[in-house]
C-alpha atoms as a PDB file:
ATOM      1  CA  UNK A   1     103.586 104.246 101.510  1.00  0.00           C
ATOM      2  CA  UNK A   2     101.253 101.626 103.024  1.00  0.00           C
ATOM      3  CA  UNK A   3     101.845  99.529 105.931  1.00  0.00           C
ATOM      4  CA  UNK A   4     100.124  95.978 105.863  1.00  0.00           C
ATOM      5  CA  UNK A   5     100.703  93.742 108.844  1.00  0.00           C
ATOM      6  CA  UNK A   6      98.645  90.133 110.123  1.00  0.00           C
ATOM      7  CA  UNK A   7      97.387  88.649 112.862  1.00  0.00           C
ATOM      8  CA  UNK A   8      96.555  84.976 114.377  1.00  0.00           C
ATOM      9  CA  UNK A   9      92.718  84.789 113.552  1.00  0.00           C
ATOM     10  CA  UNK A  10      91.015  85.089 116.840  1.00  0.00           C
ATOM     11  CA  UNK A  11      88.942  82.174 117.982  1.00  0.00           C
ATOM     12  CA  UNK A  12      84.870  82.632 117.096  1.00  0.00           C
ATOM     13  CA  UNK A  13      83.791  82.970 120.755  1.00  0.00           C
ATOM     14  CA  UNK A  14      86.316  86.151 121.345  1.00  0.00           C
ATOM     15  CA  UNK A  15      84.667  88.867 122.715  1.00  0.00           C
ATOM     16  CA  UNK A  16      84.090  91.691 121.396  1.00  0.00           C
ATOM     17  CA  UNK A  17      85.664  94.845 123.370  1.00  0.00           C
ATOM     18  CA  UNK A  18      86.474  98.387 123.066  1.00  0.00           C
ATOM     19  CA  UNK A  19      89.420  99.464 122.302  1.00  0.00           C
ATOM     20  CA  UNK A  20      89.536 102.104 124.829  1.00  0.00           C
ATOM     21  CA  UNK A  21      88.866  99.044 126.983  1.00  0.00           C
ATOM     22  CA  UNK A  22      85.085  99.815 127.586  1.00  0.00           C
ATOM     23  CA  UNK A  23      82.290  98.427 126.548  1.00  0.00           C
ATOM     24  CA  UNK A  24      81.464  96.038 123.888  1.00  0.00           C
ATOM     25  CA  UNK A  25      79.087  98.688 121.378  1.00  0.00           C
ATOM     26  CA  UNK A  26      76.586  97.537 120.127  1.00  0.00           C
ATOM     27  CA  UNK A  27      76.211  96.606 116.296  1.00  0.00           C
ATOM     28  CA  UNK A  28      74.575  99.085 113.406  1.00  0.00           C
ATOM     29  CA  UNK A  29      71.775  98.508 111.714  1.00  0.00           C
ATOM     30  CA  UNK A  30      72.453  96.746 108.450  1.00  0.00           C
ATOM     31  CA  UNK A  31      70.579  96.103 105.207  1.00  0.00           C
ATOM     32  CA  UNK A  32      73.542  93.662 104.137  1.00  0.00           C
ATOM     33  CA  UNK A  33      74.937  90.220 105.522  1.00  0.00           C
ATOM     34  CA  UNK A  34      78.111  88.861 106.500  1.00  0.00           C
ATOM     35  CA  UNK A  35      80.161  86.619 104.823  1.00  0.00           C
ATOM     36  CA  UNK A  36      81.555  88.535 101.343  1.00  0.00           C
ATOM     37  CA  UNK A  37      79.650  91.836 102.214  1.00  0.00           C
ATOM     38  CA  UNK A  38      81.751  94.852 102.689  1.00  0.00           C
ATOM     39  CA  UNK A  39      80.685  98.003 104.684  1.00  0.00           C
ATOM     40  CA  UNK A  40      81.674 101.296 103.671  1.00  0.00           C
ATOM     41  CA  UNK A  41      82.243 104.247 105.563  1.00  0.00           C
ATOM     42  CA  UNK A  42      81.314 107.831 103.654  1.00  0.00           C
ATOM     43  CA  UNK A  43      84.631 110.204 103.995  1.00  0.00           C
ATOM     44  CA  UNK A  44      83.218 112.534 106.904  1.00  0.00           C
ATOM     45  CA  UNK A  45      83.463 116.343 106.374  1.00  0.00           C
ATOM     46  CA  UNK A  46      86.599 116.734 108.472  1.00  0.00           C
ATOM     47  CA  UNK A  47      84.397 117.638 111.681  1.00  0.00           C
ATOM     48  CA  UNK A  48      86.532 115.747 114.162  1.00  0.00           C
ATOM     49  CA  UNK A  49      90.171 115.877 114.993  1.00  0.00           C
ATOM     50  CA  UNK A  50      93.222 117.169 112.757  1.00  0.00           C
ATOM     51  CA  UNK A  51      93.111 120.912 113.720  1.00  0.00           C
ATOM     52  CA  UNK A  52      91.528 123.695 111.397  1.00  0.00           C
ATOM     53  CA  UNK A  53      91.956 126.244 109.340  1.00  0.00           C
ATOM     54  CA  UNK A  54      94.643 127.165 106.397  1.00  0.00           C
ATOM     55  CA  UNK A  55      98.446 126.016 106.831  1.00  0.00           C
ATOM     56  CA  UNK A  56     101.297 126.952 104.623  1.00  0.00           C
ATOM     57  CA  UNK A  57     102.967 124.228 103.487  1.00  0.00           C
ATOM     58  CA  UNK A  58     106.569 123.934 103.647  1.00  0.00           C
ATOM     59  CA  UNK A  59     108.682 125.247 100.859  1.00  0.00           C
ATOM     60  CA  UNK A  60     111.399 122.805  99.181  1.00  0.00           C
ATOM     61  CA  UNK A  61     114.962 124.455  99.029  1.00  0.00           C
ATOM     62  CA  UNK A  62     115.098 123.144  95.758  1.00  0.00           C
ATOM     63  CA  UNK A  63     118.614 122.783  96.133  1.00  0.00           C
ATOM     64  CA  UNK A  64     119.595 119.792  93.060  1.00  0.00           C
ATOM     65  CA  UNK A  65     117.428 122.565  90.090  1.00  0.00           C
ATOM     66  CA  UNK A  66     119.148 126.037  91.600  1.00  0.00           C
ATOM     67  CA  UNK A  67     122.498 124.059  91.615  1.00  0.00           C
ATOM     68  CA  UNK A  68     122.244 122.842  88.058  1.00  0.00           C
ATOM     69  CA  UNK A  69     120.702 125.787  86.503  1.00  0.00           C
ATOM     70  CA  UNK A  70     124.047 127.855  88.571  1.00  0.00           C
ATOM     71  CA  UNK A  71     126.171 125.855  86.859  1.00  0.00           C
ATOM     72  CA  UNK A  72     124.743 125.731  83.345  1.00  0.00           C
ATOM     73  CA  UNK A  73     124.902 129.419  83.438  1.00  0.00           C
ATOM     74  CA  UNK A  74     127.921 129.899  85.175  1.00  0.00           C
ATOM     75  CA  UNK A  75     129.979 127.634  82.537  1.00  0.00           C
ATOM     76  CA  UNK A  76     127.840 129.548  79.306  1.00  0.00           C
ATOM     77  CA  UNK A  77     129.266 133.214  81.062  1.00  0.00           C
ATOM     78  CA  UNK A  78     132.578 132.054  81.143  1.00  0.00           C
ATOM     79  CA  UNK A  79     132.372 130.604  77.504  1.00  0.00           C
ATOM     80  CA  UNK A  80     130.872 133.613  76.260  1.00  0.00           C
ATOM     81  CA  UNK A  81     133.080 136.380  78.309  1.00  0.00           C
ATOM     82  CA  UNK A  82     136.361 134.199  77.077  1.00  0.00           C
ATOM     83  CA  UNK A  83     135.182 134.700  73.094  1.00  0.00           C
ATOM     84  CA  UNK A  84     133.996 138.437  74.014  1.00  0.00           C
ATOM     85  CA  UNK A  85     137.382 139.250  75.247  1.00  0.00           C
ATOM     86  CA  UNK A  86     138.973 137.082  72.323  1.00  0.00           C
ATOM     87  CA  UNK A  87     137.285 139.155  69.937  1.00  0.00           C
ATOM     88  CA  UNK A  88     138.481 142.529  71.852  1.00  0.00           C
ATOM     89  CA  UNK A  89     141.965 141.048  71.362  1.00  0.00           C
ATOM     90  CA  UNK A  90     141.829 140.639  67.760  1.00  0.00           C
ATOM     91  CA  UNK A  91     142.133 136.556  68.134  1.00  0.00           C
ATOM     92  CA  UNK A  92     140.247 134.700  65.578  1.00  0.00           C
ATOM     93  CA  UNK A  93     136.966 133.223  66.380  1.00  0.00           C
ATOM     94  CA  UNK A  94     137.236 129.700  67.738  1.00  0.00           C
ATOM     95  CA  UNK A  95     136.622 126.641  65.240  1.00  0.00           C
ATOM     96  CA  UNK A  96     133.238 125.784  67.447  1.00  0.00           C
ATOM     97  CA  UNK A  97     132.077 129.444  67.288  1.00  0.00           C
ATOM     98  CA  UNK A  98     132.771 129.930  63.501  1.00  0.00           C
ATOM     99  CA  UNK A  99     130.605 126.529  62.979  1.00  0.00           C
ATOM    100  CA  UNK A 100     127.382 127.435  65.494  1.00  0.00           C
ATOM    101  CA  UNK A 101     127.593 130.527  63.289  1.00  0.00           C
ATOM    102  CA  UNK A 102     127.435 129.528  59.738  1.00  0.00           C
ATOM    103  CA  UNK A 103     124.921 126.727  60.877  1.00  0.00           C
ATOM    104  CA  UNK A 104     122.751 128.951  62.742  1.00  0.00           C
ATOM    105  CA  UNK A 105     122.837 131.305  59.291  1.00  0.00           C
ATOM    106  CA  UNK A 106     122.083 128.454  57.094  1.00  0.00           C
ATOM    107  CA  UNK A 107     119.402 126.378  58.950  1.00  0.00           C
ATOM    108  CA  UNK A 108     115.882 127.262  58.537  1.00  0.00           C
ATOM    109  CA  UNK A 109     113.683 127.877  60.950  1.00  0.00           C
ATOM    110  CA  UNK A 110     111.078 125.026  60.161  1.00  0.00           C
ATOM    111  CA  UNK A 111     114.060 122.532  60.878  1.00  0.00           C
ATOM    112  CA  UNK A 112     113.586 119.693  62.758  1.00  0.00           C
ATOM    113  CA  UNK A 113     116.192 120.313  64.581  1.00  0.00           C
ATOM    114  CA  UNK A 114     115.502 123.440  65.380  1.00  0.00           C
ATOM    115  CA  UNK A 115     112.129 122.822  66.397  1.00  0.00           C
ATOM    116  CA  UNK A 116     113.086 120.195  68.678  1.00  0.00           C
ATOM    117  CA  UNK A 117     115.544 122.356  70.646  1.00  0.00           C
ATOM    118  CA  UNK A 118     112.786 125.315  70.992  1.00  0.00           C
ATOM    119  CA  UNK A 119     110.284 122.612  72.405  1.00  0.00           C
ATOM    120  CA  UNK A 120     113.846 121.598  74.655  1.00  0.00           C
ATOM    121  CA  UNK A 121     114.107 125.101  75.726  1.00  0.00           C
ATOM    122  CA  UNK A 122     110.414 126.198  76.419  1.00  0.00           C
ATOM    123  CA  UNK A 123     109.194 122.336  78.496  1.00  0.00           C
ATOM    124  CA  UNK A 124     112.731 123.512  80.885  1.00  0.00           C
ATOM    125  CA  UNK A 125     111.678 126.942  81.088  1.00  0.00           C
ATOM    126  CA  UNK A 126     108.286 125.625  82.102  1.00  0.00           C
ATOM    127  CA  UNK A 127     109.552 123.499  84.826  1.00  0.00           C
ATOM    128  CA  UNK A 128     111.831 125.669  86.368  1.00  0.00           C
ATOM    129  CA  UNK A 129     108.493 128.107  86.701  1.00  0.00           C
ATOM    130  CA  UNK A 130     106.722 125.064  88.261  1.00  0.00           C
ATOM    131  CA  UNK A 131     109.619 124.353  90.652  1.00  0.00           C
ATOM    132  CA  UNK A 132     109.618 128.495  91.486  1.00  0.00           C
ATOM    133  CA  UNK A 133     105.613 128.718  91.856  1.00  0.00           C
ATOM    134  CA  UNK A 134     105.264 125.294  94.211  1.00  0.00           C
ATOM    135  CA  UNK A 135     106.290 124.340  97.668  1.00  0.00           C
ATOM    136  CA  UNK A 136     107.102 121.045  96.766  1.00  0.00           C
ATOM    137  CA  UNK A 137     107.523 118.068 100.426  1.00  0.00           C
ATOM    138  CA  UNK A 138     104.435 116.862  99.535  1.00  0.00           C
ATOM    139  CA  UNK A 139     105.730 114.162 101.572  1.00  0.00           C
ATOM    140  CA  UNK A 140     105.998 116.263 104.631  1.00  0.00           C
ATOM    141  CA  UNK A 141     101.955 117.258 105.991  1.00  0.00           C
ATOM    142  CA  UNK A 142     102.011 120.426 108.296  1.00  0.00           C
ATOM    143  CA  UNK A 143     101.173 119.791 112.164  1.00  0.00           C
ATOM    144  CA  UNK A 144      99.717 122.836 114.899  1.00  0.00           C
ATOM    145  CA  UNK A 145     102.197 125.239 115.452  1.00  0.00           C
ATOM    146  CA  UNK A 146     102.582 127.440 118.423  1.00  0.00           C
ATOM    147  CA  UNK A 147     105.260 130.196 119.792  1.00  0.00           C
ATOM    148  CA  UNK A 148     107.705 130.009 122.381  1.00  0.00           C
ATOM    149  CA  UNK A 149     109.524 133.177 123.785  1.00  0.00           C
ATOM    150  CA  UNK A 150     108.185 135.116 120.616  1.00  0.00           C
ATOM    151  CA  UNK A 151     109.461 132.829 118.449  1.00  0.00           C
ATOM    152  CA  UNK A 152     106.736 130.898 115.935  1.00  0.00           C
ATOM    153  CA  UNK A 153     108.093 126.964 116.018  1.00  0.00           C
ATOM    154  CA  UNK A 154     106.581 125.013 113.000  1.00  0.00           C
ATOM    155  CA  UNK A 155     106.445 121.123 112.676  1.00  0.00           C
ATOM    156  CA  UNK A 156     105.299 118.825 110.301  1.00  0.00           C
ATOM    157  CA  UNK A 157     104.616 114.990 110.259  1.00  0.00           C
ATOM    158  CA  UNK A 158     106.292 112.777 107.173  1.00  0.00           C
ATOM    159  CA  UNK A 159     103.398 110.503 105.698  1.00  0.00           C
ATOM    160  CA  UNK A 160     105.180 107.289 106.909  1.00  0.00           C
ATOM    161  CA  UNK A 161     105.405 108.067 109.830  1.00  0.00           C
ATOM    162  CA  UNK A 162     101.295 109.136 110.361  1.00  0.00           C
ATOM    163  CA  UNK A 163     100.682 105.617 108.076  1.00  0.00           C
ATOM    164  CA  UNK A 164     102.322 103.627 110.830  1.00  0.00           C
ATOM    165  CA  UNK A 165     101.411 105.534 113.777  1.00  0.00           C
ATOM    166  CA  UNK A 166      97.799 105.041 112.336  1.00  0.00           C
ATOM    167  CA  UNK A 167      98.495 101.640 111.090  1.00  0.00           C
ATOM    168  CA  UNK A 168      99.330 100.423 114.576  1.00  0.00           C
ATOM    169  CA  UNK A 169      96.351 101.806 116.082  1.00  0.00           C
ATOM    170  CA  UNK A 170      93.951 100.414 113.846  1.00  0.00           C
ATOM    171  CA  UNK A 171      95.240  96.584 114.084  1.00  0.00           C
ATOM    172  CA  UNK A 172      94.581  96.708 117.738  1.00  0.00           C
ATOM    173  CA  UNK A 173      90.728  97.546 116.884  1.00  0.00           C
ATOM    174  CA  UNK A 174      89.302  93.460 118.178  1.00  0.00           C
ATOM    175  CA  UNK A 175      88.600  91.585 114.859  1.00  0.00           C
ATOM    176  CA  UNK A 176      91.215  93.518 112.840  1.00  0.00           C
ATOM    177  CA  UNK A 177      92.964  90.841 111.194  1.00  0.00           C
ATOM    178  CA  UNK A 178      95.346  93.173 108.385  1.00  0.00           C
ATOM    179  CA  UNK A 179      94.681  96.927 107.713  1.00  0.00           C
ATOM    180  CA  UNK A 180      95.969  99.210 105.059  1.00  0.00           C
ATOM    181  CA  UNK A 181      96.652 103.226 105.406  1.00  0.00           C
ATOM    182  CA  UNK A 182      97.392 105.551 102.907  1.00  0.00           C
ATOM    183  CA  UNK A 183      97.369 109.320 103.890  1.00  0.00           C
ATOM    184  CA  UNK A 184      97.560 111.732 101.689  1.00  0.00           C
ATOM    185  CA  UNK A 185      97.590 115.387 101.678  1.00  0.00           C
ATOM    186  CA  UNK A 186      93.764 116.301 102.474  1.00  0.00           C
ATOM    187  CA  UNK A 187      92.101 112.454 103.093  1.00  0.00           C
ATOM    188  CA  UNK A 188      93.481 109.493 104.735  1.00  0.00           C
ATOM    189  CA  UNK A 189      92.339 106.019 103.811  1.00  0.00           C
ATOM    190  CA  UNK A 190      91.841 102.830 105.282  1.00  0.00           C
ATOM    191  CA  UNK A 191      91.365  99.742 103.766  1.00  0.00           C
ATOM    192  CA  UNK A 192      91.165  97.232 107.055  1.00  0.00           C
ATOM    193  CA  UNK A 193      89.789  93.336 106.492  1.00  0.00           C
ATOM    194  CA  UNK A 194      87.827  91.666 109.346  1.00  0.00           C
ATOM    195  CA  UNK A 195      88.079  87.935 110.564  1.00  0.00           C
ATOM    196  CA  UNK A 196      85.225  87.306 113.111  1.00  0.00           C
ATOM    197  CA  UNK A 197      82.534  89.780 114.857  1.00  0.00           C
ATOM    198  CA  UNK A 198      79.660  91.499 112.526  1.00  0.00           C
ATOM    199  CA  UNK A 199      81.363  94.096 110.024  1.00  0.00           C
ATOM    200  CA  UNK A 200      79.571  96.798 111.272  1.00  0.00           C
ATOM    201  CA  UNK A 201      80.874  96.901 114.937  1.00  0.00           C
ATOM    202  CA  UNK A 202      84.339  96.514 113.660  1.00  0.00           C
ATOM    203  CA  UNK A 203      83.726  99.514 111.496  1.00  0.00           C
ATOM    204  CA  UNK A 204      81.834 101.493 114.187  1.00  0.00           C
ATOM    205  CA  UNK A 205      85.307 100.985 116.700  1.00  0.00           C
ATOM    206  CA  UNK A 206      87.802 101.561 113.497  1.00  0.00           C
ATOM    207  CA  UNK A 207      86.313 104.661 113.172  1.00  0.00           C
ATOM    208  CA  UNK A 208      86.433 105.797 116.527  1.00  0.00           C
ATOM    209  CA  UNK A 209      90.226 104.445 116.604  1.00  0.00           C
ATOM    210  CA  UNK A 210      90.429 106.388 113.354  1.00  0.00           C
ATOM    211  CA  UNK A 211      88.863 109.665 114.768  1.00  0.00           C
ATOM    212  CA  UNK A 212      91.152 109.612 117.906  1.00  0.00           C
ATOM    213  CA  UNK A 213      94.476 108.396 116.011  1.00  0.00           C
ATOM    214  CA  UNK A 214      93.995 111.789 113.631  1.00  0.00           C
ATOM    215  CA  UNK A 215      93.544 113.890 116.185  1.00  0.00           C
ATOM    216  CA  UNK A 216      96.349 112.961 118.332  1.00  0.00           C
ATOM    217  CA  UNK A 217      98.625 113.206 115.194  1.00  0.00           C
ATOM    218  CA  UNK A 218      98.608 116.917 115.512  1.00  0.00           C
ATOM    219  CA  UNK A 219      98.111 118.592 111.735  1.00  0.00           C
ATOM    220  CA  UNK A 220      97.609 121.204 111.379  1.00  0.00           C
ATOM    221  CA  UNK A 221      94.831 120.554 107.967  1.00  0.00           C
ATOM    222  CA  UNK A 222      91.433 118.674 108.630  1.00  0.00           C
ATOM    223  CA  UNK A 223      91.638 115.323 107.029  1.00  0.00           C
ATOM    224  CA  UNK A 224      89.029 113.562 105.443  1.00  0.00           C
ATOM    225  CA  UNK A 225      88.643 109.806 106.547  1.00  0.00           C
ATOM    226  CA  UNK A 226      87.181 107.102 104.696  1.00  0.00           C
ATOM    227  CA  UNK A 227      87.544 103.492 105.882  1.00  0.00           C
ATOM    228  CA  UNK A 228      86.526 100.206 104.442  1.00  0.00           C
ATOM    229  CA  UNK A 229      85.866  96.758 105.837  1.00  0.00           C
ATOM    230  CA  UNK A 230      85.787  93.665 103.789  1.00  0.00           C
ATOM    231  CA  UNK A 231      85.622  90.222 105.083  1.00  0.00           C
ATOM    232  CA  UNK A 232      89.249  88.247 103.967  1.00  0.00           C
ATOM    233  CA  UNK A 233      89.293  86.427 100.565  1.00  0.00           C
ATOM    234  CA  UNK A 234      89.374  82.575 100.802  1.00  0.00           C
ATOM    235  CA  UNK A 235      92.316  81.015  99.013  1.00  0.00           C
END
């Protein structure tokens, strides 16, 4: 998800101020002009903010897959225990069971068909080894934990909700005019677009909006940043 919002252009004399509400900092040195030039920043090594160290994800219930698979098998037992016990009886074979039977007798094994439902069976036993093997809610990133009366109380943040909280920080950075913020699970990007003031102050105070808005998020993993800052397109 990516939030994208705009602003009235400022006028060209605005000043240029901290976010914080301190001083105006002063510009980086450049090699490239204004105008169309974009300047990057490099994704940092996850130094600042977002906590540290190795989180366990949280584990989908996988509750829609267990369900279906329970019922599958729950309907093939009953089919199978009614002909078992039909059989016991003495009962003929039922009219479905006697065809299955000579079909499965007659068909080779280089069928198409038959082919075609072994590839069925083995991509569905394959996924419901994925589904057992990964967490899954990779929607859902993993915040600091802590413990409370000797009880361990986990938390985690949904992506939205960091994109906007992050979103909303950034487009108060002075000479923001839109910004764009994708997090994912290890790296969180920004793709902002500047309308007056030199690109490199405005990236210089989106990155310190961007180190501080991380780190009051509260995960638990260190995220990579990497921000961009582009001059808008004229129509």
């Amino acid at each position: 998800m990516s939030h994208e919002a705009r602003r009235q252009p400022a006028p060209e004399g605005a000043a240029a101020t901290d976010p914080d509400g301190g001083a105006p900092h002063s510009p980086a040195p450049s090699d490239s002009g204004e105008g169309s030039s974009e300047a990057d920043r490099r994704p940092d090594g996850g130094s600042g903010g977002g906590g540290g160290g190795s989180t366990r994800r949280f584990w989908s219930a996988r509750r829609i897959p267990a369900a279906i698979v329970a019922l599958v098998l729950t309907v093939a037992a009953a089919v199978l225990l009614y002909e078992a016990v039909a059989a016991s009886t003495g009962e003929p074979p039922s009219a479905w069971r006697r065809e299955i039977t000579a079909d499965l007798a007659t068909r080779p094994l280089d069928d198409p068909w038959a082919i075609a439902g072994a590839a069925l069976a083995v991509l569905l036993g394959l996924w419901l080894v994925v589904l057992a093997v990964t967490p899954g809610l990779r929607g859902l990133l993993p915040m600091r934990g802590g413990a409370s009366d000797g009880v361990r109380v986990r938390a985690g943040l949904e992506r939205s909700a960091a994109e906007a909280a992050l979103h909303d920080r950034l487009l108060d950075v002075p000479g923001v005019r839109s910004v764009r913020v994708k997090a994912g699970r290890h790296r969180i990007r920004v793709r902002a677009r500047a309308h007056f003031r030199s690109l490199d102050e405005v990236r210089g105070d989106l990155d310190r909006a961007l180190d501080d808005g991380v780190g009051q998020l509260g995960l638990a993993r260190r995220m990579r940043r990497s921000a961009r800052v582009r001059r808008p397109t004229k129509d």
